[in-house]
C-alpha atoms as a PDB file:
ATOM      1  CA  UNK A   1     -16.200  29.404 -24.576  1.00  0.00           C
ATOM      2  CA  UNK A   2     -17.768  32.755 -23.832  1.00  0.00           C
ATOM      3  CA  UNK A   3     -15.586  34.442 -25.771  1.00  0.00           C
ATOM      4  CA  UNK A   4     -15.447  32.108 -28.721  1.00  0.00           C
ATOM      5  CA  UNK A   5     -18.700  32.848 -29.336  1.00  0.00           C
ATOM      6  CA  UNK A   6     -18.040  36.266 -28.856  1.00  0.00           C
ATOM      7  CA  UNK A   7     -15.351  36.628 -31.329  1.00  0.00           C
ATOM      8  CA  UNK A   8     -17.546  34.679 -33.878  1.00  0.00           C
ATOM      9  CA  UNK A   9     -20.950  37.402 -33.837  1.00  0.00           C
ATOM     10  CA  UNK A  10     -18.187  40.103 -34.015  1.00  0.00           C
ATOM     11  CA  UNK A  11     -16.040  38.197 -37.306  1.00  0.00           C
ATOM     12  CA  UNK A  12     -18.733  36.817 -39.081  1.00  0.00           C
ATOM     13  CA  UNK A  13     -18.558  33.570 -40.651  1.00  0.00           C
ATOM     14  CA  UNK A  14     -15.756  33.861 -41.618  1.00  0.00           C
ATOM     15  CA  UNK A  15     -13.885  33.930 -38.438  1.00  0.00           C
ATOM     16  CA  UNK A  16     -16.011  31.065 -37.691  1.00  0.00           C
ATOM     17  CA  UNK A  17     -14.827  28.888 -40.652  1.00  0.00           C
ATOM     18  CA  UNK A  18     -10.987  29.781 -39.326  1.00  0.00           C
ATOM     19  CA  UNK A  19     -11.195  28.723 -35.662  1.00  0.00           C
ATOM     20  CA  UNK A  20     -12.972  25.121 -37.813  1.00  0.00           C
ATOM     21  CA  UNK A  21      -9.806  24.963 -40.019  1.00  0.00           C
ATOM     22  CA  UNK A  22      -7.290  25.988 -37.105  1.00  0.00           C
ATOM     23  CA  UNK A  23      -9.143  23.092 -34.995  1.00  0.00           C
ATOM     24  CA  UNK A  24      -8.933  20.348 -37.849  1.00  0.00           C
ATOM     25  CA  UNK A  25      -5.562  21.347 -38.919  1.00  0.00           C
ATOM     26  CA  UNK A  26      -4.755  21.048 -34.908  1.00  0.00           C
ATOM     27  CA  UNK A  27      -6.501  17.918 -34.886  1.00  0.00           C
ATOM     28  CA  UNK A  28      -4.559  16.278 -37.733  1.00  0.00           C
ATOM     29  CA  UNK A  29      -1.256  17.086 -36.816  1.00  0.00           C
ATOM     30  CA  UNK A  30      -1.817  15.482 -33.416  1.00  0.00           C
ATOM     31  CA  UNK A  31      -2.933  12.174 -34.601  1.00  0.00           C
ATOM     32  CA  UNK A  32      -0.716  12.242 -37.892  1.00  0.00           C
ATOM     33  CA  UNK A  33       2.023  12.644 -35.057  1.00  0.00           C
ATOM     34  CA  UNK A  34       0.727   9.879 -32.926  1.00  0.00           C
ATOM     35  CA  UNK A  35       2.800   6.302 -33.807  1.00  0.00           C
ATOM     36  CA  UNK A  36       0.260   3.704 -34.552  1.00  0.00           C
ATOM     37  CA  UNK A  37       3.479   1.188 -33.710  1.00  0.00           C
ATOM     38  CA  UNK A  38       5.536   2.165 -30.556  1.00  0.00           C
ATOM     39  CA  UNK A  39       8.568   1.133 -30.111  1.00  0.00           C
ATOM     40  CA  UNK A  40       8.670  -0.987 -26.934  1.00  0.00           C
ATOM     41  CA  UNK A  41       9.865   0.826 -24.236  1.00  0.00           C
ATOM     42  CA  UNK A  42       8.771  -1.508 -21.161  1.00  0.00           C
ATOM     43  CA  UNK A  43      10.436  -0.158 -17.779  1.00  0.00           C
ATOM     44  CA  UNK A  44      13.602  -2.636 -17.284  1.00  0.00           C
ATOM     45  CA  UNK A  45      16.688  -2.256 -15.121  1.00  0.00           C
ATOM     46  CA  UNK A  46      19.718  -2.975 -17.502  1.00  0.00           C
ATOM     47  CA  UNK A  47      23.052  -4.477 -15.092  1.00  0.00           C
ATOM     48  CA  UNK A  48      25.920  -4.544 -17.994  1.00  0.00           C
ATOM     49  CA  UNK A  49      29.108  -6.852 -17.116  1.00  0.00           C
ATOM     50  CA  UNK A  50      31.690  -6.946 -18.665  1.00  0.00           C
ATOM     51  CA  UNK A  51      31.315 -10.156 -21.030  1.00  0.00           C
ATOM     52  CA  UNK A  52      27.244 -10.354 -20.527  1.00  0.00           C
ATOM     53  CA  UNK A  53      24.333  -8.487 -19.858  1.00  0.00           C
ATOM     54  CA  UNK A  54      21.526  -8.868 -17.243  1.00  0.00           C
ATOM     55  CA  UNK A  55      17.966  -7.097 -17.392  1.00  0.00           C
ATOM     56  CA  UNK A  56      15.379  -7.278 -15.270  1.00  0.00           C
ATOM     57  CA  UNK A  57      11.896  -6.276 -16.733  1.00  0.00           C
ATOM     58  CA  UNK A  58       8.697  -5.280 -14.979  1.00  0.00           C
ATOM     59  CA  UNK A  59       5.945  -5.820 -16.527  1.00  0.00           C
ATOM     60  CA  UNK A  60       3.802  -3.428 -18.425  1.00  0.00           C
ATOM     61  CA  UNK A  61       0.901  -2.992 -21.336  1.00  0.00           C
ATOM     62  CA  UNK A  62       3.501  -3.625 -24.114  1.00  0.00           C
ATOM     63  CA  UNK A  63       3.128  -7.664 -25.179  1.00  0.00           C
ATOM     64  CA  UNK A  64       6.220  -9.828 -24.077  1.00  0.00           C
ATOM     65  CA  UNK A  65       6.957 -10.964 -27.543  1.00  0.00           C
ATOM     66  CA  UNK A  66       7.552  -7.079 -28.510  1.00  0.00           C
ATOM     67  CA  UNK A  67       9.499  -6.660 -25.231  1.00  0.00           C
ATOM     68  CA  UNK A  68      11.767  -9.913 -25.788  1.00  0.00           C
ATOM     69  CA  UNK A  69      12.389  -8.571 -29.694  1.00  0.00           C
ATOM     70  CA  UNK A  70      13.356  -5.246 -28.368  1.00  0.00           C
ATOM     71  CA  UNK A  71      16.171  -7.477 -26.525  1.00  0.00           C
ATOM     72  CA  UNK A  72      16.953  -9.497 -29.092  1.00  0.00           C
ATOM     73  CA  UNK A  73      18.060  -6.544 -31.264  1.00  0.00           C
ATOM     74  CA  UNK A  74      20.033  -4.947 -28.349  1.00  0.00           C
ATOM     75  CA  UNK A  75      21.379  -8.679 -28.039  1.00  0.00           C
ATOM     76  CA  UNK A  76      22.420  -8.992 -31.372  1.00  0.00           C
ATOM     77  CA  UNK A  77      23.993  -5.347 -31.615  1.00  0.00           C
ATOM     78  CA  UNK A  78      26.224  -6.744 -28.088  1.00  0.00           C
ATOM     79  CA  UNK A  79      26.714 -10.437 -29.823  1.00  0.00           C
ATOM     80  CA  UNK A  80      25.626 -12.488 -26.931  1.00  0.00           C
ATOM     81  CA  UNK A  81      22.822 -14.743 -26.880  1.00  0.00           C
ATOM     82  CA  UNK A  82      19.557 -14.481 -25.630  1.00  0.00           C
ATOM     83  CA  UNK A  83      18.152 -16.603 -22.593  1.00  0.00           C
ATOM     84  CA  UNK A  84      15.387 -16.077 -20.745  1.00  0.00           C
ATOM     85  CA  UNK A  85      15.177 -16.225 -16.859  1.00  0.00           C
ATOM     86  CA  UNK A  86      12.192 -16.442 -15.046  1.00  0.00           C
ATOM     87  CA  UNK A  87      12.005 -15.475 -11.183  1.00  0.00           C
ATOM     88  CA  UNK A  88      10.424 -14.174  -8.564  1.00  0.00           C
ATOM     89  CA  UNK A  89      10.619 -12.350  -5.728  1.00  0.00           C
ATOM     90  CA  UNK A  90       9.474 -14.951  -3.179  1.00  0.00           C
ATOM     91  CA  UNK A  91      11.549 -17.574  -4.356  1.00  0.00           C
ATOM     92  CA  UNK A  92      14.081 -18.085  -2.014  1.00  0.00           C
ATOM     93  CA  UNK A  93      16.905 -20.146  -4.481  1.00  0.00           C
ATOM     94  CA  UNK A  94      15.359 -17.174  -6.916  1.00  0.00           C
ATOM     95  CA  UNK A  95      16.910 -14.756  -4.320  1.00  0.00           C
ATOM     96  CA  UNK A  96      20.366 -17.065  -3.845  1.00  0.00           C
ATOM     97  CA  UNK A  97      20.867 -17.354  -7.109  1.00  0.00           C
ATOM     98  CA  UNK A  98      20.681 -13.595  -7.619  1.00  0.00           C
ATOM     99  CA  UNK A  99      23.238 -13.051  -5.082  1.00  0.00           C
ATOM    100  CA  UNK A 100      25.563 -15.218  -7.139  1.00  0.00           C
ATOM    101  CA  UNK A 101      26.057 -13.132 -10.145  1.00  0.00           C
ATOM    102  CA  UNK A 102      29.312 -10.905  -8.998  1.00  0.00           C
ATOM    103  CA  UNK A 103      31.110 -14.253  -7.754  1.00  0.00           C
ATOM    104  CA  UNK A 104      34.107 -14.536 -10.248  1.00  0.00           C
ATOM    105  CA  UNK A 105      33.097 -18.094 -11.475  1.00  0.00           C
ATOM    106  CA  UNK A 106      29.341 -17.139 -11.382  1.00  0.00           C
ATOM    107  CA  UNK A 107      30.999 -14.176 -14.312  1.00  0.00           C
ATOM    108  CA  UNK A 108      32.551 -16.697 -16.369  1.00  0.00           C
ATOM    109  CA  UNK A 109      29.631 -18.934 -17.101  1.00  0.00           C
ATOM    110  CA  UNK A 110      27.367 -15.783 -18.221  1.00  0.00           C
ATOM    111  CA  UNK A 111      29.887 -15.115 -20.758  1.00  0.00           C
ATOM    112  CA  UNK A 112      28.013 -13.951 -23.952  1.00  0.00           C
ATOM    113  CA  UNK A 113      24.855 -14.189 -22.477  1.00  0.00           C
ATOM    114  CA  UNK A 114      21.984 -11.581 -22.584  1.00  0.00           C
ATOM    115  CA  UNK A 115      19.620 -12.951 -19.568  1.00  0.00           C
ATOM    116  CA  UNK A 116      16.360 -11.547 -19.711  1.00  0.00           C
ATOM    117  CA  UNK A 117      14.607 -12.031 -16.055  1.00  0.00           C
ATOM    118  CA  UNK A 118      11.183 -12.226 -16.177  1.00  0.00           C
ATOM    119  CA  UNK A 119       9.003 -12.313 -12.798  1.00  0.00           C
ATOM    120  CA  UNK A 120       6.580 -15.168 -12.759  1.00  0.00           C
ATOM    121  CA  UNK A 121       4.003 -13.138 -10.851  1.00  0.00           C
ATOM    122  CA  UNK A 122       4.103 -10.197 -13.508  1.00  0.00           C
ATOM    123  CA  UNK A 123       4.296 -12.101 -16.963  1.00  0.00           C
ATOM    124  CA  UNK A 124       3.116 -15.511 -16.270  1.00  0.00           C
ATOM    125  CA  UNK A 125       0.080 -14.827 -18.041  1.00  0.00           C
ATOM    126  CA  UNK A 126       1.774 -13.617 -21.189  1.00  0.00           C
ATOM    127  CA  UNK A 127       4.875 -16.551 -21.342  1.00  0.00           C
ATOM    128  CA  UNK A 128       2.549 -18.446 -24.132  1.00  0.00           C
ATOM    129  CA  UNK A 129       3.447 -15.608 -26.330  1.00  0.00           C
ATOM    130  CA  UNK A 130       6.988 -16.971 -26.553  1.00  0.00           C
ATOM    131  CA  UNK A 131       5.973 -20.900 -26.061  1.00  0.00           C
ATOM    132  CA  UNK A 132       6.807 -20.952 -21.943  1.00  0.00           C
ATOM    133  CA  UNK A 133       4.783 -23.702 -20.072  1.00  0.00           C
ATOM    134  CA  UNK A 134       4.406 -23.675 -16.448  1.00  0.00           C
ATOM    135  CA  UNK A 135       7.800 -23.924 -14.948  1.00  0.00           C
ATOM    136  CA  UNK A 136       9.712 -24.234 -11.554  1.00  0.00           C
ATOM    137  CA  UNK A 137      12.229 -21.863 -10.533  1.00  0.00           C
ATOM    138  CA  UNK A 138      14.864 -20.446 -10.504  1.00  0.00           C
ATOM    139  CA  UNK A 139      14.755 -21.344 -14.722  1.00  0.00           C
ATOM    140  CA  UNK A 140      16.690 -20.594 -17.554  1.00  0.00           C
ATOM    141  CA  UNK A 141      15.203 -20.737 -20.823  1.00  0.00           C
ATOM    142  CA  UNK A 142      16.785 -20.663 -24.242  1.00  0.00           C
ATOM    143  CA  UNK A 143      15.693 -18.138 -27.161  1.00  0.00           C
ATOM    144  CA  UNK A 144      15.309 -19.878 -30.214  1.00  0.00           C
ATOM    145  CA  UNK A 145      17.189 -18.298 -33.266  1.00  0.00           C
ATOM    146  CA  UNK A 146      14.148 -17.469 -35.834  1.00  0.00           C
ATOM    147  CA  UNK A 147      13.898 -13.828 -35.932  1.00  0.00           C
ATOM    148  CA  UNK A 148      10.331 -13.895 -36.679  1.00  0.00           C
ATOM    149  CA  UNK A 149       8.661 -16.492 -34.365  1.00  0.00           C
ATOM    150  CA  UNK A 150      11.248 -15.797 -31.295  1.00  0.00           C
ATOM    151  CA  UNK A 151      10.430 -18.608 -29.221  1.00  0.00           C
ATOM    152  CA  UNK A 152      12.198 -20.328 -26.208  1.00  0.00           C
ATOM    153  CA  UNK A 153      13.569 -23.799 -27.100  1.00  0.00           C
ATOM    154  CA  UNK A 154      12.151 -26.794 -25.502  1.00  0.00           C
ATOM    155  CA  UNK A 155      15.892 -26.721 -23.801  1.00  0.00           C
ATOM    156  CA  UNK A 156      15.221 -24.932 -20.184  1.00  0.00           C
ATOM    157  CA  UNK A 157      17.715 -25.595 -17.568  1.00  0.00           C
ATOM    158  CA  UNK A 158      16.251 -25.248 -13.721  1.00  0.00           C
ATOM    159  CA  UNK A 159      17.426 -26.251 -10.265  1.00  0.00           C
ATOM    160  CA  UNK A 160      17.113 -30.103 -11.236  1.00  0.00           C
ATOM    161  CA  UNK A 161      20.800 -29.662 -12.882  1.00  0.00           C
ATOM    162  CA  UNK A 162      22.519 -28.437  -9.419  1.00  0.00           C
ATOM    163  CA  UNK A 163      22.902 -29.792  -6.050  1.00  0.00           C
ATOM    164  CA  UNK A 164      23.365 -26.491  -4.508  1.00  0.00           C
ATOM    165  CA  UNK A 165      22.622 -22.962  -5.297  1.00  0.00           C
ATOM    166  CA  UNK A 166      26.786 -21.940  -4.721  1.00  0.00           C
ATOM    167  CA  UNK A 167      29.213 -20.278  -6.988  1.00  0.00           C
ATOM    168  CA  UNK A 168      30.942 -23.880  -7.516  1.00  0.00           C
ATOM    169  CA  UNK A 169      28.127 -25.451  -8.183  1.00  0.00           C
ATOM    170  CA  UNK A 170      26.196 -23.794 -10.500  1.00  0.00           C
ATOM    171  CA  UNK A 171      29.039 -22.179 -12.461  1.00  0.00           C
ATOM    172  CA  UNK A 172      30.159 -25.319 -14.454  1.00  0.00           C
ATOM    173  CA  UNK A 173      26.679 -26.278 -15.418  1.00  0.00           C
ATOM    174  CA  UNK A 174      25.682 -22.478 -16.395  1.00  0.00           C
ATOM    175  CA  UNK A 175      28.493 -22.095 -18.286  1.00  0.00           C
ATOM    176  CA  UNK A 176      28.461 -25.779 -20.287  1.00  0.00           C
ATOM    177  CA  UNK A 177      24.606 -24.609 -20.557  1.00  0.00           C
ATOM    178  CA  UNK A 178      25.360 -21.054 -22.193  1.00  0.00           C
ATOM    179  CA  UNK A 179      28.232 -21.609 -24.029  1.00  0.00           C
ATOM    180  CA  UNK A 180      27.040 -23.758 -27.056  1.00  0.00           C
ATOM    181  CA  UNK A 181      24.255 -25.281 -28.060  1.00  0.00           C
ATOM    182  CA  UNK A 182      21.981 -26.072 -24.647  1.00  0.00           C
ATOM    183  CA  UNK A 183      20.389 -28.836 -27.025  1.00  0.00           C
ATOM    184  CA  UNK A 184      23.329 -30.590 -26.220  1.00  0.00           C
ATOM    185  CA  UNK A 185      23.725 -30.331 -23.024  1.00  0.00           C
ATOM    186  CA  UNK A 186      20.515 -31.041 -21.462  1.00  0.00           C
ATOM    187  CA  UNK A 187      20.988 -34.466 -24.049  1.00  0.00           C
ATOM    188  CA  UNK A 188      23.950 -34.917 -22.322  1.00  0.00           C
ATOM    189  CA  UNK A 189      22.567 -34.687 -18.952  1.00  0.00           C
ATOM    190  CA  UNK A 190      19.192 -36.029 -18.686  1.00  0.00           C
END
């Protein structure tokens, strides 16, 4: 600071009016540079399969509607369709179910699917954004098609629609779930 001041008696005004305009030009090219709308880059673990894709995200200051559209587009780009899983880490059929996802069978239901995992714990707070109610677990939800509103359907498909968290269990009623319209099939099976 010293020698600010310094360099300013020995320049004049002059000088002065420079290290002003150096500061404001400084200034405005660091905010012009600043994005008023970041692209949403929440901290997610992304497990690709061959067929379907799995990620996990943690939660973060970036709203869960901006997070799920962020998906959506990746979803769209891999055609598969978008479903919503919520979890957490001390649910223990959570934890089975998890454990499933290499079994061959448990690979063929996920077919086209983008799941989205979503921790209770982390976003419950925020699952209004994207019309979630209180829910048990281990659930599936499924993202509505409007681009613009990107809602879950009033379709969500939890532990009520298998006996037992197993590979032959839940594959059938995953895969009749994902692979159409899940409209259908909770009509079907309620």
């Amino acid at each position: 600071m010293q020698s600010i001041v310094k360099l300013t008696r020995e320049y004049g005004l002059f000088k002065h009016l420079f290290f002003r305009i150096v500061f404001i030009l400084f200034l405005s090219v660091f905010l012009l540079s600043c994005d008023s709308h970041p692209t949403p880059k929440s901290n997610y673990t992304n497990q690709s399969y061959e067929g379907f894709t799995i990620v996990e995200v943690e939660w973060d200051d970036i709203p869960l509607k901006q997070v799920i559209q962020s998906h959506h587009q990746l979803a769209l780009n891999k055609n598969q369709k978008v479903f919503i899983q919520i979890t957490a880490e001390w649910c223990s059929p959570c934890k089975r179910l998890r454990t499933k996802t290499d079994d061959p069978l448990m690979k063929k239901a996920y077919q086209g699917t983008y799941i989205i995992r979503l921790d209770r714990d982390e976003w419950e707070k925020d699952f209004s954004e994207i019309g979630i109610k209180k829910t048990p677990m281990p659930i599936f939800w499924e993202l509505g098609s409007d681009k613009n509103s990107l809602k879950v359907t009033n379709y969500a498909l939890d532990g009520n629609y298998w006996k037992e968290i197993t590979a032959e269990a839940l594959s059938p009623v995953l895969k009749a779930y994902f692979s159409g319209d899940a409209r259908s099939f909770i009509e079907r099976n309620n």
